[in-house]
N, C-alpha and C. Protein backbone atom coordinates (compact mmCIF):
# COMPACT_ATOMS: atom_id res chain seq x y z
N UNK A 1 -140.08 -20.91 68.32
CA UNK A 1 -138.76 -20.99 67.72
C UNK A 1 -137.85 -19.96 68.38
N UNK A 2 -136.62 -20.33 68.38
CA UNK A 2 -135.49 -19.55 69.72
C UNK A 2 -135.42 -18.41 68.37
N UNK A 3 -135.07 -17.09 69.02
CA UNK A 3 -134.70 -16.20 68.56
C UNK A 3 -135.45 -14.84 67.48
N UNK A 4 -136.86 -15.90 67.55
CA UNK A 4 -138.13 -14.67 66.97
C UNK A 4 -138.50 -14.16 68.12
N UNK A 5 -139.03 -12.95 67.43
CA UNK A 5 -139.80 -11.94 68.59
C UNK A 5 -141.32 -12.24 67.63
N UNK A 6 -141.88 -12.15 68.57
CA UNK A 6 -143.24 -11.81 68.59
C UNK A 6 -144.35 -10.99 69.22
N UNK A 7 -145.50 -10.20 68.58
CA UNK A 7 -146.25 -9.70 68.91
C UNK A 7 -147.11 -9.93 68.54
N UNK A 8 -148.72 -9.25 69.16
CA UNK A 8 -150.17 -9.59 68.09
C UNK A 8 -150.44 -7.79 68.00
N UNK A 9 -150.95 -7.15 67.32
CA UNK A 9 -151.01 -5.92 66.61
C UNK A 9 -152.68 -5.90 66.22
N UNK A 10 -153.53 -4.92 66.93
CA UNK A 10 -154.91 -4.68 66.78
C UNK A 10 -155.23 -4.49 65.29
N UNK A 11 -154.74 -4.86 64.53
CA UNK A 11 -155.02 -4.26 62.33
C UNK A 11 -155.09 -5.41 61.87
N UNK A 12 -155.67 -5.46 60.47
CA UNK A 12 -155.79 -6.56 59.65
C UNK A 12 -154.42 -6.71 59.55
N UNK A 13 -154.16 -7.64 58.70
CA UNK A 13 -152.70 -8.37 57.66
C UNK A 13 -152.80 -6.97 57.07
N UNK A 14 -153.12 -6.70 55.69
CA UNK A 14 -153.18 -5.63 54.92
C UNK A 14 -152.51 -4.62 55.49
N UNK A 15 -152.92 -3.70 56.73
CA UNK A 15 -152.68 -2.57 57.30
C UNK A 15 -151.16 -2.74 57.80
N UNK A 16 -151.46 -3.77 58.35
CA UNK A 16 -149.53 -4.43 58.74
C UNK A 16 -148.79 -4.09 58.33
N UNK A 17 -149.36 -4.85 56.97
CA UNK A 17 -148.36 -5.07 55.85
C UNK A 17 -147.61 -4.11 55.36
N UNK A 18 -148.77 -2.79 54.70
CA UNK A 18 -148.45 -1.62 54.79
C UNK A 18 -147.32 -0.25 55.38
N UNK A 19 -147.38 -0.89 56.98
CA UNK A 19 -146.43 -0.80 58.19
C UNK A 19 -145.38 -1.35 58.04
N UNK A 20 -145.50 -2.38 57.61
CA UNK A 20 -143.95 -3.07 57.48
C UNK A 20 -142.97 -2.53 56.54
N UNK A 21 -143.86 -2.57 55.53
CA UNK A 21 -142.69 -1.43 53.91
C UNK A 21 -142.49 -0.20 54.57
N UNK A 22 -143.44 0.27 55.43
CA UNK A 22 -143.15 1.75 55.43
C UNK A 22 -141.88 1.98 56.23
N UNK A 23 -141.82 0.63 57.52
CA UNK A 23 -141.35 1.23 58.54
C UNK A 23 -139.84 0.32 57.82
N UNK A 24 -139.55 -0.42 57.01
CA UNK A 24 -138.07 -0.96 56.24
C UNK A 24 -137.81 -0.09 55.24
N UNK A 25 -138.83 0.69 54.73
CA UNK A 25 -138.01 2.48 53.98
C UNK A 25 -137.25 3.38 55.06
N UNK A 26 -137.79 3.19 56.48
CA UNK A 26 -138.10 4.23 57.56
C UNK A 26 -135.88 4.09 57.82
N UNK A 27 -136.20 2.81 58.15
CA UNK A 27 -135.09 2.18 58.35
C UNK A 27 -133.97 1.78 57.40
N UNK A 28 -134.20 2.32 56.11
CA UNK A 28 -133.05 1.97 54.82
C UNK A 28 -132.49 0.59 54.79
N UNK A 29 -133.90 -0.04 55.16
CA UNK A 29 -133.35 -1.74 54.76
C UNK A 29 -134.11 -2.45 53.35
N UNK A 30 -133.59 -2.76 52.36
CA UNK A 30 -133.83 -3.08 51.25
C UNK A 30 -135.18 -4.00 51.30
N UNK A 31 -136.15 -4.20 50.66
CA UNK A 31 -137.64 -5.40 50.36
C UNK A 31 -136.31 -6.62 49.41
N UNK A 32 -135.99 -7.72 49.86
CA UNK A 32 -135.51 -8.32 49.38
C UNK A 32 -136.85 -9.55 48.55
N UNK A 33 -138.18 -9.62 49.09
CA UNK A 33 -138.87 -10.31 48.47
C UNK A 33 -140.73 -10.12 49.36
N UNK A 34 -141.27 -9.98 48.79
CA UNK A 34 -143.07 -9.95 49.67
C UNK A 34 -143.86 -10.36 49.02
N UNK A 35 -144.54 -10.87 49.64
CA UNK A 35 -146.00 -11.60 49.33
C UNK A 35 -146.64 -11.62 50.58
N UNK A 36 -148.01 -10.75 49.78
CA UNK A 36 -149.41 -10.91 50.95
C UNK A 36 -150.74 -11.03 50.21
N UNK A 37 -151.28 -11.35 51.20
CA UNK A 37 -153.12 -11.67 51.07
C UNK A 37 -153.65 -10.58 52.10
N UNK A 38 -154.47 -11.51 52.10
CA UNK A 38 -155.60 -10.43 53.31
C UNK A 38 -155.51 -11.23 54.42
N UNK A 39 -155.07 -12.26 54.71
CA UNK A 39 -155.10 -13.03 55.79
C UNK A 39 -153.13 -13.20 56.24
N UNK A 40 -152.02 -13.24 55.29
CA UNK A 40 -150.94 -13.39 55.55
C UNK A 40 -149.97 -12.85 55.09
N UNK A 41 -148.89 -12.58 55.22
CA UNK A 41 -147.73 -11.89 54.23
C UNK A 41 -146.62 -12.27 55.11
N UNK A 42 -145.37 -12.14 53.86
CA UNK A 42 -144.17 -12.22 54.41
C UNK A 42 -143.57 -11.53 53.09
N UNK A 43 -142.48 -10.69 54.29
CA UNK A 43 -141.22 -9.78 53.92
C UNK A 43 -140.17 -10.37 54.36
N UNK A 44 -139.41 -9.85 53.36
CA UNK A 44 -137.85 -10.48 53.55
C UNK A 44 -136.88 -9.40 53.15
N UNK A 45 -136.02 -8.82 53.83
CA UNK A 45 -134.84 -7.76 53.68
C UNK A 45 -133.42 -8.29 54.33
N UNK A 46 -132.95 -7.30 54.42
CA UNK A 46 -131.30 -7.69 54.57
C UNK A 46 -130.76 -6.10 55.66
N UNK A 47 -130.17 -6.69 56.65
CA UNK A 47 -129.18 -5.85 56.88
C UNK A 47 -127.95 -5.40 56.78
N UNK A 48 -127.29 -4.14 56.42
CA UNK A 48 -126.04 -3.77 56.05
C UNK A 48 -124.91 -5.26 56.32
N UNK A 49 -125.10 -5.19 57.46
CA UNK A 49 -124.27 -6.81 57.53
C UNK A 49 -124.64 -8.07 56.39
N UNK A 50 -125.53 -8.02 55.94
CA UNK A 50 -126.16 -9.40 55.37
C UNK A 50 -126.49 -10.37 56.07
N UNK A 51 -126.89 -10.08 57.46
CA UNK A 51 -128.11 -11.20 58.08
C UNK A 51 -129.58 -10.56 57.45
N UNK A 52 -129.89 -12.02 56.98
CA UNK A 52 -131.48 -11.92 57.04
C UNK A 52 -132.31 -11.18 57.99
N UNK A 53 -133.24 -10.57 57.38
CA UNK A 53 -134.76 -10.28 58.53
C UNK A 53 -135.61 -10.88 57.92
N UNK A 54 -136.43 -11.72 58.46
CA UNK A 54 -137.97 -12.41 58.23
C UNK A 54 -138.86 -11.80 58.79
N UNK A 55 -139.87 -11.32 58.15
CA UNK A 55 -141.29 -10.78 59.22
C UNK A 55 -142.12 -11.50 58.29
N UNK A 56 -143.04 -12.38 59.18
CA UNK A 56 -144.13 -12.81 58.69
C UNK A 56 -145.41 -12.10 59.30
N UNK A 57 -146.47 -12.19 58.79
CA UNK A 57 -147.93 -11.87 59.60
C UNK A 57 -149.01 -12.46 59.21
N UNK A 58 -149.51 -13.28 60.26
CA UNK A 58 -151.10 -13.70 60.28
C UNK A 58 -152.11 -13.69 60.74
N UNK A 59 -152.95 -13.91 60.24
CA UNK A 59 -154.09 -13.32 60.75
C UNK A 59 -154.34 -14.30 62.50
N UNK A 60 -154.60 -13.43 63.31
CA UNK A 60 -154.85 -13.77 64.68
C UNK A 60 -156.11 -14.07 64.51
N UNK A 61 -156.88 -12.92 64.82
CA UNK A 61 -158.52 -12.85 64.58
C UNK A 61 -159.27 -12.32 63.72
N UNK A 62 -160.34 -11.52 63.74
CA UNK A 62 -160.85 -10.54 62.93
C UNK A 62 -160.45 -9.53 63.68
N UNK A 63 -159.47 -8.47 62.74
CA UNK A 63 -158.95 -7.36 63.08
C UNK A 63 -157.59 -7.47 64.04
N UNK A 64 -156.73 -8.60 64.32
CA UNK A 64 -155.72 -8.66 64.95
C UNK A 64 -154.74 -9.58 64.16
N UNK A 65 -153.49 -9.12 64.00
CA UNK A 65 -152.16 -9.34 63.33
C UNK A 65 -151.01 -10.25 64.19
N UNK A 66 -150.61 -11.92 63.93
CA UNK A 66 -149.83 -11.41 64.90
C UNK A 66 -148.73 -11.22 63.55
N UNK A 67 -147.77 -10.55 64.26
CA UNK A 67 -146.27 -10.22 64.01
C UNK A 67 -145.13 -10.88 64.28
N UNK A 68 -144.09 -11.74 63.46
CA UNK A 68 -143.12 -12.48 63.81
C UNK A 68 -141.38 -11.97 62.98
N UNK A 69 -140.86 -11.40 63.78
CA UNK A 69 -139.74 -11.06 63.58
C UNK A 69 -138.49 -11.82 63.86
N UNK A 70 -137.74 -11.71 62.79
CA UNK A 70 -136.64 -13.13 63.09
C UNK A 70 -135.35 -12.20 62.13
N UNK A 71 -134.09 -11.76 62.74
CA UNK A 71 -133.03 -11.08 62.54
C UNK A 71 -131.94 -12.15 62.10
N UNK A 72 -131.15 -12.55 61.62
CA UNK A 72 -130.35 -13.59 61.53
C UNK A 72 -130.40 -15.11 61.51
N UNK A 73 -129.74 -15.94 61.48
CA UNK A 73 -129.79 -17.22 61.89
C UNK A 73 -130.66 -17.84 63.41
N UNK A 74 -130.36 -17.00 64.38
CA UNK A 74 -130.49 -17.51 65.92
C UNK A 74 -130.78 -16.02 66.41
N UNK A 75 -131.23 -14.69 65.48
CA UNK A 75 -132.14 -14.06 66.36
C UNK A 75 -131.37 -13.02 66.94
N UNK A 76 -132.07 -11.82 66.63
CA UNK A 76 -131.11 -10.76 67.45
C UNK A 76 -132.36 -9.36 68.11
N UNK A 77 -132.73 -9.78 68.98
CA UNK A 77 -133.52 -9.08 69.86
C UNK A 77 -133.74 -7.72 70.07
N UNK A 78 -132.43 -6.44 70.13
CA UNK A 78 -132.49 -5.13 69.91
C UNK A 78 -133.07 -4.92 68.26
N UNK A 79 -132.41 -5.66 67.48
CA UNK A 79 -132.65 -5.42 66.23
C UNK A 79 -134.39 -5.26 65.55
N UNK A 80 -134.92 -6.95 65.99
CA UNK A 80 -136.20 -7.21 65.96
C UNK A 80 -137.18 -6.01 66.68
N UNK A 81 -136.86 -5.88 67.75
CA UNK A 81 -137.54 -4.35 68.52
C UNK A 81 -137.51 -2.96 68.04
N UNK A 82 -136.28 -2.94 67.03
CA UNK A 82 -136.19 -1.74 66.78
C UNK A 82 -137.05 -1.89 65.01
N UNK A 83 -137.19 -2.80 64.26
CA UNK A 83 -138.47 -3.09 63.24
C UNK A 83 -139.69 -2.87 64.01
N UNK A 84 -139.91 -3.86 65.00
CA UNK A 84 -141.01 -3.64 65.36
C UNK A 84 -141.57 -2.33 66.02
N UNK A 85 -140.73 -1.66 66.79
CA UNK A 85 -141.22 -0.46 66.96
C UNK A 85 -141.62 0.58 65.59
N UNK A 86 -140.66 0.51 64.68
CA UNK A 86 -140.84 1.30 63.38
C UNK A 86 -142.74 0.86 62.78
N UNK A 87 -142.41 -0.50 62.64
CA UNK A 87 -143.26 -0.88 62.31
C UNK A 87 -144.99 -0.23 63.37
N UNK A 88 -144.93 -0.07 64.40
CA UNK A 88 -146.02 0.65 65.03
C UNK A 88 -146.43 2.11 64.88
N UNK A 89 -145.13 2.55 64.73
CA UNK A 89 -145.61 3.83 64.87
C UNK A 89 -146.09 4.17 63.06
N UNK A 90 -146.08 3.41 62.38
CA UNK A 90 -146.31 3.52 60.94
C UNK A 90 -148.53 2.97 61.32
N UNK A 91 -148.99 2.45 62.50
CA UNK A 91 -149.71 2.25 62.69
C UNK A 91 -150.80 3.29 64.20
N UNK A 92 -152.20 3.24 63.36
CA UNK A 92 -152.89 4.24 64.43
C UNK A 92 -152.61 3.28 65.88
N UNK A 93 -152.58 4.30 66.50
CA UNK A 93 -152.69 3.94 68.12
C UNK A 93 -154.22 2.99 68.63
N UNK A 94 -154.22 1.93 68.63
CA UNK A 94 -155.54 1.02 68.92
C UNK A 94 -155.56 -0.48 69.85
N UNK A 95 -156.00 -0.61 71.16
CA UNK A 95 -156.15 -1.31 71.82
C UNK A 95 -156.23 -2.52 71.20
N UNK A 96 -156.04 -3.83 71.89
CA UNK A 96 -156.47 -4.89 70.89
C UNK A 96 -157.76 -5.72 71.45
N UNK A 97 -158.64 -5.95 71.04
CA UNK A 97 -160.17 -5.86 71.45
C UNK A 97 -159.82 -7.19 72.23
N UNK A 98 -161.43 -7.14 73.08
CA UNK A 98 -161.47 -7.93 74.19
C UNK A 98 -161.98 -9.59 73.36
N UNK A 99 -161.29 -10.57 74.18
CA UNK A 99 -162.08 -11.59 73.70
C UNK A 99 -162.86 -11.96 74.18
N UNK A 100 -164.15 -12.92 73.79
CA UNK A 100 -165.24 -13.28 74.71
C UNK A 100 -164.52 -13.75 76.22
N UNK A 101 -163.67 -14.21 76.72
CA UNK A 101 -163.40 -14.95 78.22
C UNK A 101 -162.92 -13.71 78.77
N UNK A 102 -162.48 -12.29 78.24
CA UNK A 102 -162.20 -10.85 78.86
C UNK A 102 -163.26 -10.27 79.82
N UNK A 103 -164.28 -10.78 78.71
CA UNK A 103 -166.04 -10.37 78.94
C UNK A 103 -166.48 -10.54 80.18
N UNK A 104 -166.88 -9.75 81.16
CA UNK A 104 -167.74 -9.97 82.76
C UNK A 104 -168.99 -11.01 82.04
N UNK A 105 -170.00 -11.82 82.58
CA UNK A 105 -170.47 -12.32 82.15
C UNK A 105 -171.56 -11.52 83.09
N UNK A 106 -173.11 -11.48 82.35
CA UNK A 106 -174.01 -10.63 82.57
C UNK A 106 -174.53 -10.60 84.12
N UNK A 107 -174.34 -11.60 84.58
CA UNK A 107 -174.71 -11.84 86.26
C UNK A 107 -173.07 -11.43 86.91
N UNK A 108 -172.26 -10.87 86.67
CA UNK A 108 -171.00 -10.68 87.59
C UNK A 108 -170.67 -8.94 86.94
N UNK A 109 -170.72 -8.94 88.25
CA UNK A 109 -170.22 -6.93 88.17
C UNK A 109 -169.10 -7.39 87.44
N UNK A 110 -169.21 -5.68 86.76
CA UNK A 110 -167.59 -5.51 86.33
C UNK A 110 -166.80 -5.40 87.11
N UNK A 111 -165.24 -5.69 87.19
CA UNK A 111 -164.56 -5.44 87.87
C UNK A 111 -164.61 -3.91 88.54
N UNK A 112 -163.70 -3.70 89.67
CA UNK A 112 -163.87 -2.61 90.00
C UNK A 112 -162.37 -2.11 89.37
């Protein structure tokens, strides 16, 4: 969809989620509505202007989030980056694990 940002984030939903309130206090943007599980959530706030922010999150894998940020009608890109950054640093610093096709397979050196 034109105008979301997206990321995937190494943490459950839960931990996200967590990140997300912290980092829309961080930022003095109002919880206009949330609901989560352990597998999904969505937040909804407002900016001083009164465009919408949407952040949804679902579960990628075991232990990976993705993250979908959506600023307005058609999307506003500095804005979305500047949640999402809030939103990380409200999170530990953690790689996002390898998937099995990452994997050298037992007869092939690792890369060098």
């Amino acid at each position: 969809m034109i105008g979301k940002l997206e990321d995937k984030l190494p943490h459950p939903v839960p931990a996200v989620h967590d990140a997300v309130l912290a980092a829309l206090k961080d930022l003095n943007l109002p919880v206009r509505s949330d609901g989560a599980d352990k597998l999904a959530a969505e937040t909804k706030s407002e900016l001083s202007d009164k465009r919408d922010v949407r952040i949804n999150l679902t579960t990628e894998s075991e232990g990976v989030t993705r993250i979908s940020i959506r600023v307005g009608l058609t999307g506003d890109e500095p804005q979305s980056l500047a949640i999402l950054n809030a939103v990380k640093t409200h999170l530990p610093s953690k790689e996002l694990p390898e998937t099995p096709k990452d994997k050298p397979k037992p007869s092939e050196p690792p890369p060098a």
